[in-house]
Protein backbone atom coordinates (compact mmCIF):
# COMPACT_ATOMS: atom_id res chain seq x y z
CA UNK A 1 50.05 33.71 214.90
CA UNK A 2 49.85 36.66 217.19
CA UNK A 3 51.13 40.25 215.90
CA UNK A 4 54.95 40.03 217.66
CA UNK A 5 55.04 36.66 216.34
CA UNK A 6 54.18 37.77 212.34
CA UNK A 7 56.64 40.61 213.22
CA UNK A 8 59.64 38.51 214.00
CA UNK A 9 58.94 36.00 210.85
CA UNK A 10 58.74 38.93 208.73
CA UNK A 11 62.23 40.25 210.08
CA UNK A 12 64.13 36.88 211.01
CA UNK A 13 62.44 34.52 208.70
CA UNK A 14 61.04 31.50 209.54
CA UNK A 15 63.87 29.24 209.84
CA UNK A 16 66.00 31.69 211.98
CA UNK A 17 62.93 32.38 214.24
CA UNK A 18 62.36 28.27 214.72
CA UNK A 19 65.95 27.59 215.30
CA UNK A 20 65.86 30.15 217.39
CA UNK A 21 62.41 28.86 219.33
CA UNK A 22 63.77 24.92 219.66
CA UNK A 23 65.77 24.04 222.46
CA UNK A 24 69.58 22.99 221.41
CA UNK A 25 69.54 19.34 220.47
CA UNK A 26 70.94 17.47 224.01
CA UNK A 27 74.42 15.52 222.86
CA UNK A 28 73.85 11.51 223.60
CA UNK A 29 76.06 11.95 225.92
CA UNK A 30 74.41 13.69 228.24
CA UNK A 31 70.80 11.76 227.67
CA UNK A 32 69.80 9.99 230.69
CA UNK A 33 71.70 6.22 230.48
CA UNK A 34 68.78 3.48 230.17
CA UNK A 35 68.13 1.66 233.80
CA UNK A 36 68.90 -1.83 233.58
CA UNK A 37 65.85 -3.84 233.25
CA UNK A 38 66.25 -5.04 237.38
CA UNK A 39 65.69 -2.49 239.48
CA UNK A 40 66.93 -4.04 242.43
CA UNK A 41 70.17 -4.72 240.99
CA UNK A 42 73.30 -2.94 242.19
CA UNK A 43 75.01 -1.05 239.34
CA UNK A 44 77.73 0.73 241.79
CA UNK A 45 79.01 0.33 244.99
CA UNK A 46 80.45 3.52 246.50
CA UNK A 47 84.47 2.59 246.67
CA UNK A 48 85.03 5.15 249.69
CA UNK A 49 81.95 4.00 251.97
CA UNK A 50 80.62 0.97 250.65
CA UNK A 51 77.13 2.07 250.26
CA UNK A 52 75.43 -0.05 247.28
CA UNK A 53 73.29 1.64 244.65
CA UNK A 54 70.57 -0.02 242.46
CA UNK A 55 69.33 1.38 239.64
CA UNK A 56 66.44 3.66 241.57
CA UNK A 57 68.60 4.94 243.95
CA UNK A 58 71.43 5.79 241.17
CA UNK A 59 68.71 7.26 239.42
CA UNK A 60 67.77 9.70 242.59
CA UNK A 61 71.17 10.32 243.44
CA UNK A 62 72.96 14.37 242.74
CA UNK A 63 73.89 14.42 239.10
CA UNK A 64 77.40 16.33 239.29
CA UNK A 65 78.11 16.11 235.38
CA UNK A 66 79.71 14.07 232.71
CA UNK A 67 83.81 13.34 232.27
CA UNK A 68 85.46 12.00 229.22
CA UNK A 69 87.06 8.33 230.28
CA UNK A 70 89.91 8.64 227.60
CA UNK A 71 88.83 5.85 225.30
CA UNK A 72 86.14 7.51 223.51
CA UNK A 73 83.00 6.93 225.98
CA UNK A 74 81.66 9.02 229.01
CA UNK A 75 81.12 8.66 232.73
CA UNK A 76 77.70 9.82 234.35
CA UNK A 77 79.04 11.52 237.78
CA UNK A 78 76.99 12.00 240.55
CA UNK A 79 77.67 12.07 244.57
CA UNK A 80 77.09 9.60 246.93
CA UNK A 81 74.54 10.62 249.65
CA UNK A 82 76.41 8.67 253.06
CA UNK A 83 79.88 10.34 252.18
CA UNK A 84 79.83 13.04 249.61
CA UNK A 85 82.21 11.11 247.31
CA UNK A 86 81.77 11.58 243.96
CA UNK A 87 81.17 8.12 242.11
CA UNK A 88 80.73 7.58 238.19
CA UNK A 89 79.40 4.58 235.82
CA UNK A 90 79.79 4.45 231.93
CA UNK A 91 77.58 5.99 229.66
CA UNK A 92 75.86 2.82 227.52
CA UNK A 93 76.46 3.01 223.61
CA UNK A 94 79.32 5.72 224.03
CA UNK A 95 82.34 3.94 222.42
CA UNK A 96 82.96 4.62 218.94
């Protein structure tokens, strides 16, 4: 333990100090969704262009966020990369 570190303990406390150190806990739903167990499979097909995605290349792809679907579970958003569009799959295990 180096000098500002037995400072800040002394001041803080421990606990504050390591909650303070360790990085937020990540929500589940914004954990990376497992790949299906085929990578060559096509999990979307871009509804505006038509370009088909397997898991590697929806893995690769922009990530633009997450959006609530309204029935309790999550979309993964990300863009295509022919037309820009963005294009969304459910979140796996998200339903309550």
């Amino acid at each position: 333990m180096n000098a500002l570190d037995t400072i800040l303990t002394s001041f803080l406390g421990a606990d504050i100090l390591a909650a303070m150190l360790l990085p937020p806990a990540v929500p589940a739903f914004m954990r990376p969704t497992p790949l299906p167990h085929t990578p060559a499979a096509v999990i979307k097909v871009c509804g505006c262009c038509g370009r088909r995605y397997g898991a590697l290349e929806w893995a690769r792809l922009e990530h633009v966020g997450h959006q609530d679907d309204g029935d309790g579970g999550w979309l993964i958003l990300r863009n295509c990369i022919d037309c820009k569009s963005t294009i969304s799959v459910q979140a796996e295990g998200n339903h309550g």
